[in-house]
C-alpha atoms as a PDB file:
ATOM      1  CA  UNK A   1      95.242  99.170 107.281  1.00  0.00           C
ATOM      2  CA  UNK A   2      97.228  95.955 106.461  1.00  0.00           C
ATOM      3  CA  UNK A   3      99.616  97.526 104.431  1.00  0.00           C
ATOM      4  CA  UNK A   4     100.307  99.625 107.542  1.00  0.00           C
ATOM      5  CA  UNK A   5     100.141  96.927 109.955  1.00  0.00           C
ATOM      6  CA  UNK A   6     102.848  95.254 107.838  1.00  0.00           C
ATOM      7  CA  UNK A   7     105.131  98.491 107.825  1.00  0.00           C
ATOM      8  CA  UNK A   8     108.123  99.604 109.608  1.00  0.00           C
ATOM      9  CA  UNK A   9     105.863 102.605 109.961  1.00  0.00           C
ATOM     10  CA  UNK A  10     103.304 100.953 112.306  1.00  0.00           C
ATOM     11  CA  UNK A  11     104.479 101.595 115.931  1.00  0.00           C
ATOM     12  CA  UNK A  12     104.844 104.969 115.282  1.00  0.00           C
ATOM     13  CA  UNK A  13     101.197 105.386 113.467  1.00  0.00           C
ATOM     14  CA  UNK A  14     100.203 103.974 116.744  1.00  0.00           C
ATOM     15  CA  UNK A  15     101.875 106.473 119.131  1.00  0.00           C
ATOM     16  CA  UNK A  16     100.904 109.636 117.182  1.00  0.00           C
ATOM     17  CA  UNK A  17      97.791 109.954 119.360  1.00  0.00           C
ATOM     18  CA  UNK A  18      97.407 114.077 118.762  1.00  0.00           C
ATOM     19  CA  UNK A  19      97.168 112.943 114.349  1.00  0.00           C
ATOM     20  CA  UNK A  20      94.533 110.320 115.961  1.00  0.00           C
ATOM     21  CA  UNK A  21      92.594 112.475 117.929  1.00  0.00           C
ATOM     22  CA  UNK A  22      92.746 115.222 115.277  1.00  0.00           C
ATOM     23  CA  UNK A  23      91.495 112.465 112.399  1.00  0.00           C
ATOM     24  CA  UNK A  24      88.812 111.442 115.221  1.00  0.00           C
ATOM     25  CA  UNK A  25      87.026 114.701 115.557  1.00  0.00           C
ATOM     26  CA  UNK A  26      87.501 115.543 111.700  1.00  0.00           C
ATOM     27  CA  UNK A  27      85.765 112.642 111.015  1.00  0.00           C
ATOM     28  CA  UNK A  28      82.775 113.437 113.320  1.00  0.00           C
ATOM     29  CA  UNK A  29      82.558 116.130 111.927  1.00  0.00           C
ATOM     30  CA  UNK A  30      82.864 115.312 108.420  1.00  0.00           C
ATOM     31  CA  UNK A  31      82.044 111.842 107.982  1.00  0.00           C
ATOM     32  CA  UNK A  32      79.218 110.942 110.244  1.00  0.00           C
ATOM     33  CA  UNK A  33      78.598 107.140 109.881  1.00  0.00           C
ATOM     34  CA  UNK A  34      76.055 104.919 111.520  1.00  0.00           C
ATOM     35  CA  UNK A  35      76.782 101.290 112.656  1.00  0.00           C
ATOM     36  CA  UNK A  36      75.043  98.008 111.700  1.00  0.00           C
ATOM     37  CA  UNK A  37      73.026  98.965 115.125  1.00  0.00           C
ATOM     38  CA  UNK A  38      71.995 102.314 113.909  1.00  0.00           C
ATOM     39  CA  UNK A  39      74.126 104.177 116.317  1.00  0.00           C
ATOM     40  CA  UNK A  40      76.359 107.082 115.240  1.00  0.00           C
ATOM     41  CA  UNK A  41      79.919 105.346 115.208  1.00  0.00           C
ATOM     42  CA  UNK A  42      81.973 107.425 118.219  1.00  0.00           C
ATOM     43  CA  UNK A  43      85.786 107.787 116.377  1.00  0.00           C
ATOM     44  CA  UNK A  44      87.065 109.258 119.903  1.00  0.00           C
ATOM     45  CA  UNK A  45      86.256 105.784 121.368  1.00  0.00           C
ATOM     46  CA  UNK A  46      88.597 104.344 118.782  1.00  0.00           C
ATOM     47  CA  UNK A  47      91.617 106.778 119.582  1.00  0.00           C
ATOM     48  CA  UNK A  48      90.740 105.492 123.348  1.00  0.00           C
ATOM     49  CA  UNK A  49      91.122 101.824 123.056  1.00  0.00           C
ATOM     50  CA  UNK A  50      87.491 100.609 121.283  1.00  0.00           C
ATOM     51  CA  UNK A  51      89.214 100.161 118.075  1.00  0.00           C
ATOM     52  CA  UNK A  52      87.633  97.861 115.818  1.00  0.00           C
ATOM     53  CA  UNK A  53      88.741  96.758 112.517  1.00  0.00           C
ATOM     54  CA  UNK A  54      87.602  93.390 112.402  1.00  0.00           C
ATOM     55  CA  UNK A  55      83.597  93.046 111.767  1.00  0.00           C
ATOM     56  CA  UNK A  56      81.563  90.458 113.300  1.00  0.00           C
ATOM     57  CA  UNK A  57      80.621  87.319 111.676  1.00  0.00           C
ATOM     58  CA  UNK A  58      78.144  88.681 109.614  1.00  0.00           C
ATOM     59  CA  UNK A  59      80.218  91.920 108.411  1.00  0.00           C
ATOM     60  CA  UNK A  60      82.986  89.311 108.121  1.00  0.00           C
ATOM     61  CA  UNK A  61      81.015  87.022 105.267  1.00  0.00           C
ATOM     62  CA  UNK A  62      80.239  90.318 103.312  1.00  0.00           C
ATOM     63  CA  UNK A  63      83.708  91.579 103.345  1.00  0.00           C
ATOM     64  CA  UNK A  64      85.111  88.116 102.278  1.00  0.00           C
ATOM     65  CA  UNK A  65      82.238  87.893  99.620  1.00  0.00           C
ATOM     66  CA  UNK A  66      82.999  91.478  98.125  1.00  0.00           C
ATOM     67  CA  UNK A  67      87.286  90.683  98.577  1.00  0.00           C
ATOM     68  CA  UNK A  68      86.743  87.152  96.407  1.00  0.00           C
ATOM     69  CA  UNK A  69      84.041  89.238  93.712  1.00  0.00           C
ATOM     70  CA  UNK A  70      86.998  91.374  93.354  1.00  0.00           C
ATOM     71  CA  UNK A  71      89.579  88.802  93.091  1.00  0.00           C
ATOM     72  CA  UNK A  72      87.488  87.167  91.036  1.00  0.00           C
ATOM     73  CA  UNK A  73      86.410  89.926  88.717  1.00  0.00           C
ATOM     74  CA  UNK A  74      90.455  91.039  88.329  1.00  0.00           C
ATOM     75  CA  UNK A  75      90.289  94.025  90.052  1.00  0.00           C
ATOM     76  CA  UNK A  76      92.669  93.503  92.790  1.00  0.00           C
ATOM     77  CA  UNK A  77      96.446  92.507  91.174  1.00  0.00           C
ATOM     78  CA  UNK A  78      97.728  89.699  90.399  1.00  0.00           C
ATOM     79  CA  UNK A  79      99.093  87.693  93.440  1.00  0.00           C
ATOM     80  CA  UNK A  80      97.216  89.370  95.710  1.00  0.00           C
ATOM     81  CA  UNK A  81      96.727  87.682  98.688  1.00  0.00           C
ATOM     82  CA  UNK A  82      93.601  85.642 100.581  1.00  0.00           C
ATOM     83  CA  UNK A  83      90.819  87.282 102.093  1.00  0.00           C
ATOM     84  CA  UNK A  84      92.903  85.982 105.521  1.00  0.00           C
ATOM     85  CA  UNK A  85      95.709  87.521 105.681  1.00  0.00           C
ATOM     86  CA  UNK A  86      94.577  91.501 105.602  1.00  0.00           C
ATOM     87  CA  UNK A  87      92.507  90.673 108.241  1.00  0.00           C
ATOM     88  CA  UNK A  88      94.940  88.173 109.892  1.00  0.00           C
ATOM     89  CA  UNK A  89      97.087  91.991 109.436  1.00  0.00           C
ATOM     90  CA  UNK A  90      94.079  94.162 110.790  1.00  0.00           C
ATOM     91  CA  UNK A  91      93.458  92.117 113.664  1.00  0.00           C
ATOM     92  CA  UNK A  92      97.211  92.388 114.835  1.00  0.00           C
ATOM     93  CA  UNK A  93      97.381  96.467 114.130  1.00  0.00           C
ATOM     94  CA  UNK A  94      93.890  96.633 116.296  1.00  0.00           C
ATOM     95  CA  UNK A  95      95.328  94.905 118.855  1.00  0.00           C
ATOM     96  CA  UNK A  96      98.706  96.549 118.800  1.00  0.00           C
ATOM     97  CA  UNK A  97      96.579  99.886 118.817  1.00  0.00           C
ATOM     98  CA  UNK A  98      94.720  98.470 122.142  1.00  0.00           C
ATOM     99  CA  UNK A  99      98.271  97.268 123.837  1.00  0.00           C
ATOM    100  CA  UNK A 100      99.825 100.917 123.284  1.00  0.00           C
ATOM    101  CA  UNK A 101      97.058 102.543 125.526  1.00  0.00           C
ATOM    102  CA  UNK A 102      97.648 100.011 128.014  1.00  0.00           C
END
């Protein structure tokens, strides 16, 4: 999601809702996932502005413990960057992503 948010390619990954909405009701069908809560996670809500690519604190501390074992175990290349800024990255595409249904 960073490397897309980072693209040329971005504002029009955004604006192909009909791929979204397709990719939404794949994955329901497909891919059912539960949330932290227990709750089956809704993809139509995403492609209808309930994105949400950045975790809460708590999902935040694992990510950024599993990114640094990785970093740290040298399986992520060299010069890769800080935990920060592919979520610095997936906060700005989620937010673009909210802005375009606006």
């Amino acid at each position: 999601m960073a490397r897309i948010a980072d693209s040329k390619h971005a504002a029009s990954a955004l604006s192909a809702r009909d791929i979204a909405n397709a990719v939404a009701k794949h994955k329901s069908i497909f891919f059912r996932v539960k949330a932290s809560d227990g709750a089956l996670i809704d993809y139509s809500a995403a492609t209808n502005g309930a994105l949400k690519l950045i975790p809460g604190a708590k999902g935040m501390q694992a990510l950024r413990e599993d990114y640094d074992a990785m970093l740290d175990a040298g399986l992520l290349p060299w010069g890769a960057p800080s935990f920060d800024e592919p979520m610095r990255q997936c906060l700005q595409l989620e937010n673009q992503a909210k802005a375009s249904l606006a």
